[in-house]
N, C-alpha and C. Protein backbone atom coordinates (compact mmCIF):
# COMPACT_ATOMS: atom_id res chain seq x y z
N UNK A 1 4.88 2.41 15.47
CA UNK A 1 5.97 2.86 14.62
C UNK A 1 6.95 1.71 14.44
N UNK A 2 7.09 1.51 13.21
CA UNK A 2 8.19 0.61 12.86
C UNK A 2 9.93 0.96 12.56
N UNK A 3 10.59 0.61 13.73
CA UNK A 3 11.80 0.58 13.86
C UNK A 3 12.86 0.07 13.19
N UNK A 4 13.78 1.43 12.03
CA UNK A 4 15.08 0.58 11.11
C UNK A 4 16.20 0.67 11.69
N UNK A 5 17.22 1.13 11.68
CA UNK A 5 18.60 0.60 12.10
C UNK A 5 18.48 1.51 12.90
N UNK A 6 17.92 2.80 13.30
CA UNK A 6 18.15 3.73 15.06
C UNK A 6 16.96 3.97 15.02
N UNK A 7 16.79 5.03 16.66
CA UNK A 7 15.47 4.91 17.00
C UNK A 7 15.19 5.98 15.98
N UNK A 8 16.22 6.88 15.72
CA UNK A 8 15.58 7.69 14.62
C UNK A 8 14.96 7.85 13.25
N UNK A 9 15.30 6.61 12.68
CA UNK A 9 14.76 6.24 11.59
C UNK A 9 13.43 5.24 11.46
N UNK A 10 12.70 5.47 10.77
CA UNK A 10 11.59 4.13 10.52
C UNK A 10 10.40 4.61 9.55
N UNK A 11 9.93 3.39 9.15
CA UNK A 11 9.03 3.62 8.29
C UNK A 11 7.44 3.61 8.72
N UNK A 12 6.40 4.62 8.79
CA UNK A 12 5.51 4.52 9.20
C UNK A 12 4.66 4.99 8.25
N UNK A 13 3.03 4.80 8.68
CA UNK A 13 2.07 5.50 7.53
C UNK A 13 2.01 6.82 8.05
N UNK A 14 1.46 7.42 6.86
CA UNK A 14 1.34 8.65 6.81
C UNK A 14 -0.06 9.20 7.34
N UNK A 15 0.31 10.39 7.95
CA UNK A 15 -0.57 11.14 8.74
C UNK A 15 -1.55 12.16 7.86
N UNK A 16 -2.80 12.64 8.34
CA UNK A 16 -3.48 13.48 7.22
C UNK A 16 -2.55 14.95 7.51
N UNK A 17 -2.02 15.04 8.85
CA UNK A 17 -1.40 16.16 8.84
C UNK A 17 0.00 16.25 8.06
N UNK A 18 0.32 14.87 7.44
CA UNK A 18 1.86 15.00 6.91
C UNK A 18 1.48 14.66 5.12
N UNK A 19 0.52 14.68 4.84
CA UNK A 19 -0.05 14.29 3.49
C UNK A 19 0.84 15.71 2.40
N UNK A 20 0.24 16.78 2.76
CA UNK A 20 1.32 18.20 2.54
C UNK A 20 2.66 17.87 1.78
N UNK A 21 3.24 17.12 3.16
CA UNK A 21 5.00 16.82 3.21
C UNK A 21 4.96 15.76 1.49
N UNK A 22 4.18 14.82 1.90
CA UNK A 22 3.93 13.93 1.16
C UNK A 22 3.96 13.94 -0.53
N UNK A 23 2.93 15.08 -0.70
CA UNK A 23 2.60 15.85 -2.04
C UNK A 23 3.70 16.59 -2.25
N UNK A 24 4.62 17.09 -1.42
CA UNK A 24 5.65 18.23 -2.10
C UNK A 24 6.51 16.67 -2.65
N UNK A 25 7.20 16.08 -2.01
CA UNK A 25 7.95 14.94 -2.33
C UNK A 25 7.82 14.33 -3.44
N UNK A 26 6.20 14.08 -4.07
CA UNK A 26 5.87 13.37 -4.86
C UNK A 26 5.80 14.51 -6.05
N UNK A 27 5.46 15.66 -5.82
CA UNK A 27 5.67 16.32 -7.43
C UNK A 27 6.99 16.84 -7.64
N UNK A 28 7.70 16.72 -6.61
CA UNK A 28 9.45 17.39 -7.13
C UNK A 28 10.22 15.86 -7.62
N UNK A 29 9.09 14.71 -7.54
CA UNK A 29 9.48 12.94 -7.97
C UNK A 29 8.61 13.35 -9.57
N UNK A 30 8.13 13.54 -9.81
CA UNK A 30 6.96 13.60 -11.11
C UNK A 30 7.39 14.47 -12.02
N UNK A 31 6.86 14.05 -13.59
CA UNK A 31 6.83 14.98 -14.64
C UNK A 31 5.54 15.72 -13.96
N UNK A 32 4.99 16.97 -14.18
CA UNK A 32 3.88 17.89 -13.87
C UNK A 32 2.99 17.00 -14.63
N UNK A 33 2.74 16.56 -15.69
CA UNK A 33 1.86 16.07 -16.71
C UNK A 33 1.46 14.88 -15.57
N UNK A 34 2.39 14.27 -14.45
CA UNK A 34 2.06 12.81 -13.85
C UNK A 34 1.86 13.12 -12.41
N UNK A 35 2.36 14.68 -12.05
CA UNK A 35 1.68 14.62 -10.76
C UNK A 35 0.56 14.38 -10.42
N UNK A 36 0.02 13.81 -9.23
CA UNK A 36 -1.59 13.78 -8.22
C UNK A 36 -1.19 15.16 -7.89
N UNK A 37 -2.51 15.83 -7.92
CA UNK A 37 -2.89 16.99 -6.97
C UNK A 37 -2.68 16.51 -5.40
N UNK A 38 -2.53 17.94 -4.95
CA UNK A 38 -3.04 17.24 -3.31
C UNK A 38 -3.85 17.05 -3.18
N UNK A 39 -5.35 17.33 -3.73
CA UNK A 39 -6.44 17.12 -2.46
C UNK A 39 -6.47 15.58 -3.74
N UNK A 40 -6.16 14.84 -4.27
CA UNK A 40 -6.17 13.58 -4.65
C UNK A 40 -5.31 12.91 -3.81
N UNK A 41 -3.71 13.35 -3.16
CA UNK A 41 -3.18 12.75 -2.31
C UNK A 41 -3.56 12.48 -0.56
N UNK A 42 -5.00 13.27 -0.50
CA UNK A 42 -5.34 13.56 0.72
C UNK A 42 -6.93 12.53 0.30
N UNK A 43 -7.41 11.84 -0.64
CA UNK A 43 -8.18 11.33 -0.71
C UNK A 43 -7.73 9.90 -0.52
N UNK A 44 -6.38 9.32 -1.49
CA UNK A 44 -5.89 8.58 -1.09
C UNK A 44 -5.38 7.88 0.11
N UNK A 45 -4.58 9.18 1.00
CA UNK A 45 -4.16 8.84 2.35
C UNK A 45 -5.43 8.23 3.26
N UNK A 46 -6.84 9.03 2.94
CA UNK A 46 -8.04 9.19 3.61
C UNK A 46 -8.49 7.50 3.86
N UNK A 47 -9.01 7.27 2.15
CA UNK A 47 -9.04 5.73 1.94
C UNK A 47 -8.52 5.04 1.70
N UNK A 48 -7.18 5.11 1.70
CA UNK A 48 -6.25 3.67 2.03
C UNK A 48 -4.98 4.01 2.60
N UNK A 49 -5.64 4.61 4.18
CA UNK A 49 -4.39 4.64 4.58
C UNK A 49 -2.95 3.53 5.13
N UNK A 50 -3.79 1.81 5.06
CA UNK A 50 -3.06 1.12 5.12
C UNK A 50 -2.16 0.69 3.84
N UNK A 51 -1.79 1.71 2.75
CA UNK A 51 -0.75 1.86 1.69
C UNK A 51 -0.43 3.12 1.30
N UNK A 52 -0.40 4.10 2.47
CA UNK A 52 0.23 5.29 2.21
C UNK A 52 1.39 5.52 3.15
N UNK A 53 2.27 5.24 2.85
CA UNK A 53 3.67 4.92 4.09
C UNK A 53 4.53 6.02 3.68
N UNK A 54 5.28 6.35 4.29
CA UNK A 54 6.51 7.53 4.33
C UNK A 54 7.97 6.91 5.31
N UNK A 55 8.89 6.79 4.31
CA UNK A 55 10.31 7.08 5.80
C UNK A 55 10.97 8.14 6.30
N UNK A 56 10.68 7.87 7.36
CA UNK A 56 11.30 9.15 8.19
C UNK A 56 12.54 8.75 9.00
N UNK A 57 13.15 10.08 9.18
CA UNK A 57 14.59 10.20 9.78
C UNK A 57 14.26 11.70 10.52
N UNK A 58 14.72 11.12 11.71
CA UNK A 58 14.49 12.07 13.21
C UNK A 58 12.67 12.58 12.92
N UNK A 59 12.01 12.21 12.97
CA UNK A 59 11.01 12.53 12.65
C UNK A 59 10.03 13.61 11.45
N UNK A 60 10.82 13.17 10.53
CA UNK A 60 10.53 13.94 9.21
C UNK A 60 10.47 13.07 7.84
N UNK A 61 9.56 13.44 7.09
CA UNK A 61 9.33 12.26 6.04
C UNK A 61 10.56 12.63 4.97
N UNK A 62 11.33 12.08 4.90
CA UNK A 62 12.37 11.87 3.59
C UNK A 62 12.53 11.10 2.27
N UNK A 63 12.99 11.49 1.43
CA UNK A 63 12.45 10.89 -0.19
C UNK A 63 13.94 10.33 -0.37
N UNK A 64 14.01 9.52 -1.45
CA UNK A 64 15.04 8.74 -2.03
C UNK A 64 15.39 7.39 -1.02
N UNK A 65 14.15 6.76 -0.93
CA UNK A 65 14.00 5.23 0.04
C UNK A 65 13.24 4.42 -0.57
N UNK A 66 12.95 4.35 -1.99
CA UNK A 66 11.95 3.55 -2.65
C UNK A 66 11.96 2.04 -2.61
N UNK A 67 13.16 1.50 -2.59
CA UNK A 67 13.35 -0.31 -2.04
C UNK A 67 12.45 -0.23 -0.62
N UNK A 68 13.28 0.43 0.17
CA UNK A 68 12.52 0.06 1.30
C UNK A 68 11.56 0.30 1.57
N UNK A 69 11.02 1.15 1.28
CA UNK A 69 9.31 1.17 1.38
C UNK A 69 8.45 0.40 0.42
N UNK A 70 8.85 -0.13 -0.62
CA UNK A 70 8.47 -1.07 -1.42
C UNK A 70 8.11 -2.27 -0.87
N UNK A 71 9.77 -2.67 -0.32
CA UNK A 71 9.74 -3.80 0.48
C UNK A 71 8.65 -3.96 1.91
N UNK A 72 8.65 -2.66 2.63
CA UNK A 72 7.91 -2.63 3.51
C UNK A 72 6.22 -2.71 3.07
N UNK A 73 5.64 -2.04 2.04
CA UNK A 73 4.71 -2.01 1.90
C UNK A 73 4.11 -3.44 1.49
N UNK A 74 5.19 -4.19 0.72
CA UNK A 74 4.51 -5.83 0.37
C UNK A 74 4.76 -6.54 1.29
N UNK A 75 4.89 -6.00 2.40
CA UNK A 75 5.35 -7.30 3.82
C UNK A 75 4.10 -7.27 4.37
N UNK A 76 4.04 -5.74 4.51
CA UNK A 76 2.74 -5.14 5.60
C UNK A 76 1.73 -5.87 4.76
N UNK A 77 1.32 -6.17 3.67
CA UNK A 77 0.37 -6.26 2.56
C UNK A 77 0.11 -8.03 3.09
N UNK A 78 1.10 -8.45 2.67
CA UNK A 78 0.85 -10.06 3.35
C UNK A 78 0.88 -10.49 4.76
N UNK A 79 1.25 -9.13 5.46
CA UNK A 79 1.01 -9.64 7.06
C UNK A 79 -0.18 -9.44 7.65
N UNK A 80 -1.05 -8.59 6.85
CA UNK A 80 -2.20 -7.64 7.70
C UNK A 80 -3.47 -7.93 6.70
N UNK A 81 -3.08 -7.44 5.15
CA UNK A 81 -4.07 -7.65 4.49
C UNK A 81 -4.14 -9.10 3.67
N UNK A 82 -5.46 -9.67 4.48
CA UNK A 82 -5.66 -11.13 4.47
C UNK A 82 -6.28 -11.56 3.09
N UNK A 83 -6.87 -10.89 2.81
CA UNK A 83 -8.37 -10.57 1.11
C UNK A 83 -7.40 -10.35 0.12
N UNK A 84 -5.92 -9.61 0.49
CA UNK A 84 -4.90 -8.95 -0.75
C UNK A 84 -4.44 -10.22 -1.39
N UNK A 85 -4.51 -10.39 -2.40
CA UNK A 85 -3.68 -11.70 -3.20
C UNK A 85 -2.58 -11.30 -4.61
N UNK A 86 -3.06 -10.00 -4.53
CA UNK A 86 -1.62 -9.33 -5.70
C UNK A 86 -1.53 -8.15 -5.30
N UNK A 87 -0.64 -6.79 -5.80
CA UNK A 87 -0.39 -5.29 -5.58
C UNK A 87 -0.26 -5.44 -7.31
N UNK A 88 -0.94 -4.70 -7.47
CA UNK A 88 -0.68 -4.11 -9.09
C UNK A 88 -0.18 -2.79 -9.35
N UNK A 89 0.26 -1.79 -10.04
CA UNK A 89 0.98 -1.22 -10.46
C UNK A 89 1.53 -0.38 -11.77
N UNK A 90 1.23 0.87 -12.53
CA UNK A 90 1.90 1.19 -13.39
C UNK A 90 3.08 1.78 -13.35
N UNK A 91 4.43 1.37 -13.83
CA UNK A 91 5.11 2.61 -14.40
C UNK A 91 5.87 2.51 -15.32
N UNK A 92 6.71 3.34 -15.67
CA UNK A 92 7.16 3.91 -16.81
C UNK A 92 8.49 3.13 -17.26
N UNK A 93 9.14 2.67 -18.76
CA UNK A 93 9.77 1.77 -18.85
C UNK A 93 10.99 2.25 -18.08
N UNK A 94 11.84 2.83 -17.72
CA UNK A 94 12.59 3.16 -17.03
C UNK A 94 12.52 3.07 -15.39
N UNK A 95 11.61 2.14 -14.71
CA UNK A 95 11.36 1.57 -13.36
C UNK A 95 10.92 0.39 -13.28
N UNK A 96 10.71 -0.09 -14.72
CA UNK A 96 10.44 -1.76 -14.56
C UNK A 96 12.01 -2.62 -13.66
N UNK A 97 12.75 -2.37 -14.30
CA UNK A 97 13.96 -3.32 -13.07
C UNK A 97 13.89 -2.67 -12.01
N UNK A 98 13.55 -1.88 -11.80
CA UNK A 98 13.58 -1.02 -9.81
C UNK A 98 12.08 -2.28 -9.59
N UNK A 99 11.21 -1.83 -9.98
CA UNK A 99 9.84 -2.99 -9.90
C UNK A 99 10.20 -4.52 -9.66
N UNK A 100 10.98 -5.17 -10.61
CA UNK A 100 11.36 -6.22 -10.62
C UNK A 100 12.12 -6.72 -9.13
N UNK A 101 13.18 -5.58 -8.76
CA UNK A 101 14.30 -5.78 -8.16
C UNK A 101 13.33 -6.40 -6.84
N UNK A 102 11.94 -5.09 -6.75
CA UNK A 102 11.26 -5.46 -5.04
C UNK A 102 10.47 -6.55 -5.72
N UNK A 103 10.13 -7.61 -6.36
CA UNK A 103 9.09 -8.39 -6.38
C UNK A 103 7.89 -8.30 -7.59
N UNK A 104 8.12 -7.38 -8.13
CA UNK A 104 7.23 -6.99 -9.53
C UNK A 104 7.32 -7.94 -10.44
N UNK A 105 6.69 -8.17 -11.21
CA UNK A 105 6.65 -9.17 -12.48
C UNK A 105 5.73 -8.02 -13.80
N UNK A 106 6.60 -7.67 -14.36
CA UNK A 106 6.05 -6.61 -15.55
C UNK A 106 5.14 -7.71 -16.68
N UNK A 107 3.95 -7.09 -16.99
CA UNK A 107 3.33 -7.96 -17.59
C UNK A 107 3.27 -7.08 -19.04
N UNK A 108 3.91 -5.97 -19.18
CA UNK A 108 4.30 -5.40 -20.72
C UNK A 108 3.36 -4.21 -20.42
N UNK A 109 2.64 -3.60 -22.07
CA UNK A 109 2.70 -2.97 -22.33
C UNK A 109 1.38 -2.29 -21.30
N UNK A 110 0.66 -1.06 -21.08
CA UNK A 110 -0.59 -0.82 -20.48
C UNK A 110 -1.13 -0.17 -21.83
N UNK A 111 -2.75 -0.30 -21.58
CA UNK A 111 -3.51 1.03 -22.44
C UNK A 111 -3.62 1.93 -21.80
N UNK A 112 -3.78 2.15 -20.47
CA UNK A 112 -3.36 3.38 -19.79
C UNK A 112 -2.43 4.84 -20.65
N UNK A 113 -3.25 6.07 -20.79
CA UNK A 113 -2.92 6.78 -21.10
C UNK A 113 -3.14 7.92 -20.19
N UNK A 114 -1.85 8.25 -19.80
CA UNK A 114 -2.24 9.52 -18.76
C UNK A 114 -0.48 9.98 -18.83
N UNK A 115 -0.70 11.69 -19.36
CA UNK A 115 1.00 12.01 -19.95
C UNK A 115 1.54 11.86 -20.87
N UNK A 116 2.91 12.07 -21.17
CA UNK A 116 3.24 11.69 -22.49
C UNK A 116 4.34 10.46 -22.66
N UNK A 117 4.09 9.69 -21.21
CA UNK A 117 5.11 8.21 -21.80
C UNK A 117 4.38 7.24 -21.68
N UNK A 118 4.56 6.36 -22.07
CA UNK A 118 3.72 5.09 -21.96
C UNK A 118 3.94 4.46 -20.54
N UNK A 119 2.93 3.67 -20.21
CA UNK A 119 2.85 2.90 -19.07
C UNK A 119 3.22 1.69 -19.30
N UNK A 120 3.65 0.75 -18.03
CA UNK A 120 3.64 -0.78 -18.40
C UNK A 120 2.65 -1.31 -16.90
N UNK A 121 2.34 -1.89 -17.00
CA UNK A 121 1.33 -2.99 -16.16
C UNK A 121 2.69 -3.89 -15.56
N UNK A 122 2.23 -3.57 -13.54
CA UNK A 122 3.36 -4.69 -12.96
C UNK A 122 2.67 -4.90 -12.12
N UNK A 123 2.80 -6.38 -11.28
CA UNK A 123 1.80 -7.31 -10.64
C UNK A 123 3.20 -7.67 -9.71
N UNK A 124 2.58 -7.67 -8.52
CA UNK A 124 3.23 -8.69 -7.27
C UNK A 124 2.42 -9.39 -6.43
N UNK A 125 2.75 -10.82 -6.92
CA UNK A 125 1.48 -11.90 -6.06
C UNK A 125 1.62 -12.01 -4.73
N UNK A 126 0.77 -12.27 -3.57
CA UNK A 126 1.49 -11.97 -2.72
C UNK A 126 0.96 -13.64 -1.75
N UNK A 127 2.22 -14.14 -1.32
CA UNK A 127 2.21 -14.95 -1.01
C UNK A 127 1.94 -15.63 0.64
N UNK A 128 1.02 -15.72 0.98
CA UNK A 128 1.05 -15.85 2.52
C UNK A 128 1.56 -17.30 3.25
N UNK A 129 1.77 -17.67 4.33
CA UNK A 129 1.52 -19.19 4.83
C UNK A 129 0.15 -19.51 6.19
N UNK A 130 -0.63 -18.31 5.46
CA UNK A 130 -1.85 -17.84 6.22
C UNK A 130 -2.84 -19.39 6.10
């Protein structure tokens, strides 16, 4: 478990038993048209659980922490995953500067069609001294 400013807080991956917690968080975050189902969020957690992270406070997963788990997830990405050389990314024009802010580089428009807003394509290279 990774330790933020008390012992009560920190950011860790997510459990198959907390995937649940996970999915409620993420569709009360989503238009319905852009939610994942759960058993898609429980496939995800399954096979890649080294990029399914949650922050928790006193031991409960809590929403509205997106820098920092951003940030955490591209650290973990260049500390652990050795083969990773970018994180790619869609979203919606209204999160390209949140994207930018952690390390994103928006490369414009996507053909990606899924919903009713358009996507943009964002890339973060990831830099090691591996």
């Amino acid at each position: 478990m990774e330790n933020m400013a008390s012992p009560d807080v920190c950011i860790r991956k997510v459990t198959e038993q907390e995937v649940h917690d996970a999915w409620l968080i993420g569709s009360l975050s989503f238009p319905s048209d852009e939610t994942a189902s759960e058993e898609r969020c429980k496939f995800r957690q399954r096979e890649a659980p080294d990029l399914f992270w949650g922050y928790y406070e006193s031991g409960k997963l809590i929403s509205g922490v997106a820098t920092a788990l951003m940030k955490h997830l591209i650290q973990h990405v260049r500390d652990n995953l050795v083969n990773v050389t970018k994180i790619c990314l869609l979203c919606h024009d209204f999160l390209v500067a949140f994207y930018e802010s952690v390390g994103f580089q928006c490369l414009g428009l996507s053909q990606v069609t899924f919903g009713q807003m358009p996507w943009y394509n964002m890339v973060c290279n990831i830099q090691t001294d591996k």
